[in-house]
Protein backbone atom coordinates (compact mmCIF):
# COMPACT_ATOMS: atom_id res chain seq x y z
CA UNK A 1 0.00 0.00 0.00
CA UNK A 2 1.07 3.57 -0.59
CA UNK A 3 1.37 6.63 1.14
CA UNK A 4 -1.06 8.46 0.01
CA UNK A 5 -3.51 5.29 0.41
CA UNK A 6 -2.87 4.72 3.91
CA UNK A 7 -3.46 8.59 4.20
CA UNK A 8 -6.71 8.49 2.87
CA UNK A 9 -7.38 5.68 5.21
CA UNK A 10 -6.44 7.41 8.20
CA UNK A 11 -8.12 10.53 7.65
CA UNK A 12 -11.73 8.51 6.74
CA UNK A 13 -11.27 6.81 9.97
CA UNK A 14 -10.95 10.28 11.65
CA UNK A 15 -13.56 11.77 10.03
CA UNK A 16 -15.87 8.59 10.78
CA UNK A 17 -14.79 8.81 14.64
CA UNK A 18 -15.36 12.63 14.90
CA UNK A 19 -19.09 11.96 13.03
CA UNK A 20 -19.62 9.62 15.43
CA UNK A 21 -19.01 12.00 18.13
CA UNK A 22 -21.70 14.52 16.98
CA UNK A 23 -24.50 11.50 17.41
CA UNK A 24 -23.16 11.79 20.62
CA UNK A 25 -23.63 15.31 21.48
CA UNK A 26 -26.80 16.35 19.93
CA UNK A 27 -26.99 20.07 19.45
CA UNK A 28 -23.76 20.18 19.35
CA UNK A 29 -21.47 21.63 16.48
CA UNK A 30 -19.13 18.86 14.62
CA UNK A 31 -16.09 21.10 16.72
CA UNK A 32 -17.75 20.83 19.98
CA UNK A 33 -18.50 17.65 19.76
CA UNK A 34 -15.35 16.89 18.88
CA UNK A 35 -13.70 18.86 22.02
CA UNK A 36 -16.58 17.05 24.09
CA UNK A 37 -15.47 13.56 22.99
CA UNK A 38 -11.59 14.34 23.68
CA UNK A 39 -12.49 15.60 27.55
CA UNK A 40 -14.46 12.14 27.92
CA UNK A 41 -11.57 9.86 26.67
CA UNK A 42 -9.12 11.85 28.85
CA UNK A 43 -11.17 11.18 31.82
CA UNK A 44 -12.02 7.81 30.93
CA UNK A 45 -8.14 7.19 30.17
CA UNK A 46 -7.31 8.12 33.85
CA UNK A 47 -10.08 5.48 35.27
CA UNK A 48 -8.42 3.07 33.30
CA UNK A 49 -5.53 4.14 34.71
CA UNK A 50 -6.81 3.78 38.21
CA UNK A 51 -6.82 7.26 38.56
CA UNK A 52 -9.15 10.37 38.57
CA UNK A 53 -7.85 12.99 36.95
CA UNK A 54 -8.24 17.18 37.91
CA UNK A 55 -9.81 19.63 35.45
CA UNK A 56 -6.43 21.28 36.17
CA UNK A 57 -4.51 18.29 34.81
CA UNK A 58 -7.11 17.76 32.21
CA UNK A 59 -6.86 21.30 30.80
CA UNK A 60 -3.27 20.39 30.52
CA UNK A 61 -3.93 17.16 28.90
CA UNK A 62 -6.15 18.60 26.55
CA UNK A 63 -3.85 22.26 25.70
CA UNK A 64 -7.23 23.65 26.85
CA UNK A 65 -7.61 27.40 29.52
CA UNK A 66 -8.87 25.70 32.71
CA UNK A 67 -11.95 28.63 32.56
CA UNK A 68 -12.95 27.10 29.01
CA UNK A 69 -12.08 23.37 30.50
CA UNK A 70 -14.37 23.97 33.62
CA UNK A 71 -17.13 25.51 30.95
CA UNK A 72 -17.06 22.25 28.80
CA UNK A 73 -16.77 19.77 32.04
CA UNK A 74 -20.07 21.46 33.46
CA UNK A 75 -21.83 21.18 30.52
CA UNK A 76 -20.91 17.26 30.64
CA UNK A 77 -21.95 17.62 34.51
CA UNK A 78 -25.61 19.42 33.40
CA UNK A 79 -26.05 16.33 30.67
CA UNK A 80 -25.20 13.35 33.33
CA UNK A 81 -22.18 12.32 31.65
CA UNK A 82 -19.62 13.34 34.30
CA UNK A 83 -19.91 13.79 37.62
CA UNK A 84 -17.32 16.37 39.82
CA UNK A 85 -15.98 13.61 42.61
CA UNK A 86 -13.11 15.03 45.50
CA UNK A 87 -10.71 13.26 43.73
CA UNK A 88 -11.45 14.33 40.48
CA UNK A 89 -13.43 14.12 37.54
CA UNK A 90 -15.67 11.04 37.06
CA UNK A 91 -17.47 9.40 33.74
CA UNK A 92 -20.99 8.11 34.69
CA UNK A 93 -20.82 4.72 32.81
CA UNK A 94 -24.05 4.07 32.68
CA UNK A 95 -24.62 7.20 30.87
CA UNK A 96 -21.43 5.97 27.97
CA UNK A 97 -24.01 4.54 24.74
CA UNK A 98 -22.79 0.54 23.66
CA UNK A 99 -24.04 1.39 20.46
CA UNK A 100 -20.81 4.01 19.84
CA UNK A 101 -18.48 1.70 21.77
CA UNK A 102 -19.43 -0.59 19.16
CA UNK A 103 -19.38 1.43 16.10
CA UNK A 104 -16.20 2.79 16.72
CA UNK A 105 -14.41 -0.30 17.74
CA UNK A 106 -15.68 -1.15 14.50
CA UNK A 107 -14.02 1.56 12.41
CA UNK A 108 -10.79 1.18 13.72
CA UNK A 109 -10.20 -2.34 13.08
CA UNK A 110 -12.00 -1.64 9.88
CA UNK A 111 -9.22 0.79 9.22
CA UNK A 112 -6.39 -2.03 10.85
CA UNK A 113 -7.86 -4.47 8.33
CA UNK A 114 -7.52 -1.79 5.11
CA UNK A 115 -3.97 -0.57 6.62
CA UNK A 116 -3.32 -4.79 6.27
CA UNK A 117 -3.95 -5.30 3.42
CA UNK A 118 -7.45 -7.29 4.39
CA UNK A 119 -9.72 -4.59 3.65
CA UNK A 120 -12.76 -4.65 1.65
């Protein structure tokens, strides 16, 4: 495979994922829901971690001002996706949609498989 192949790969698989994040924020703009999606997979990154992680640390994480940080992490607060805990910011699982879990496992091996060689 090519470059320029693998390229075009790579940036459908973006697009795809960031798409995917818009079903998830209704209302939102593509760019917000973008930005929305990033702040969950920080957070969720740190659980896996064993960790919470601080809006200060998350601003860092995510080359975000902690004023516009704390402005996107209370709207995820308002919509039940996050919850403010002592030791730090918290994704309400329950609240996380299987359905996207699903799709974008999907599109990323999808993408593995092209990248391979296996691809449709």
């Amino acid at each position: 495979m090519n470059e320029g192949e693998a390229r075009r790969i790579v940036a459908g698989l973006l697009t795809e994922i960031a798409r995917t994040a818009r079903d998830d924020f209704p209302g939102l703009a593509l760019p917000a829901a973008v930005v929305m999606a990033i702040i969950v997979g920080e957070i969720i990154a740190a659980e896996i971690a064993g960790r919470r992680i601080s809006e200060a640390r998350l601003a860092r994480a995510v080359e975000m001002p902690r004023k516009t940080l704390a402005r996107r992490v209370g709207y995820l607060v308002r919509v039940g996706l996050v919850t403010r805990e002592r030791d730090g910011l918290a994704v309400v699982r329950a609240r996380l949609k299987p359905a996207t879990i699903r799709r974008t496992a999907a599109l990323v091996i999808e993408a593995a498989d092209a990248l391979r060689g296996k691809g449709k």
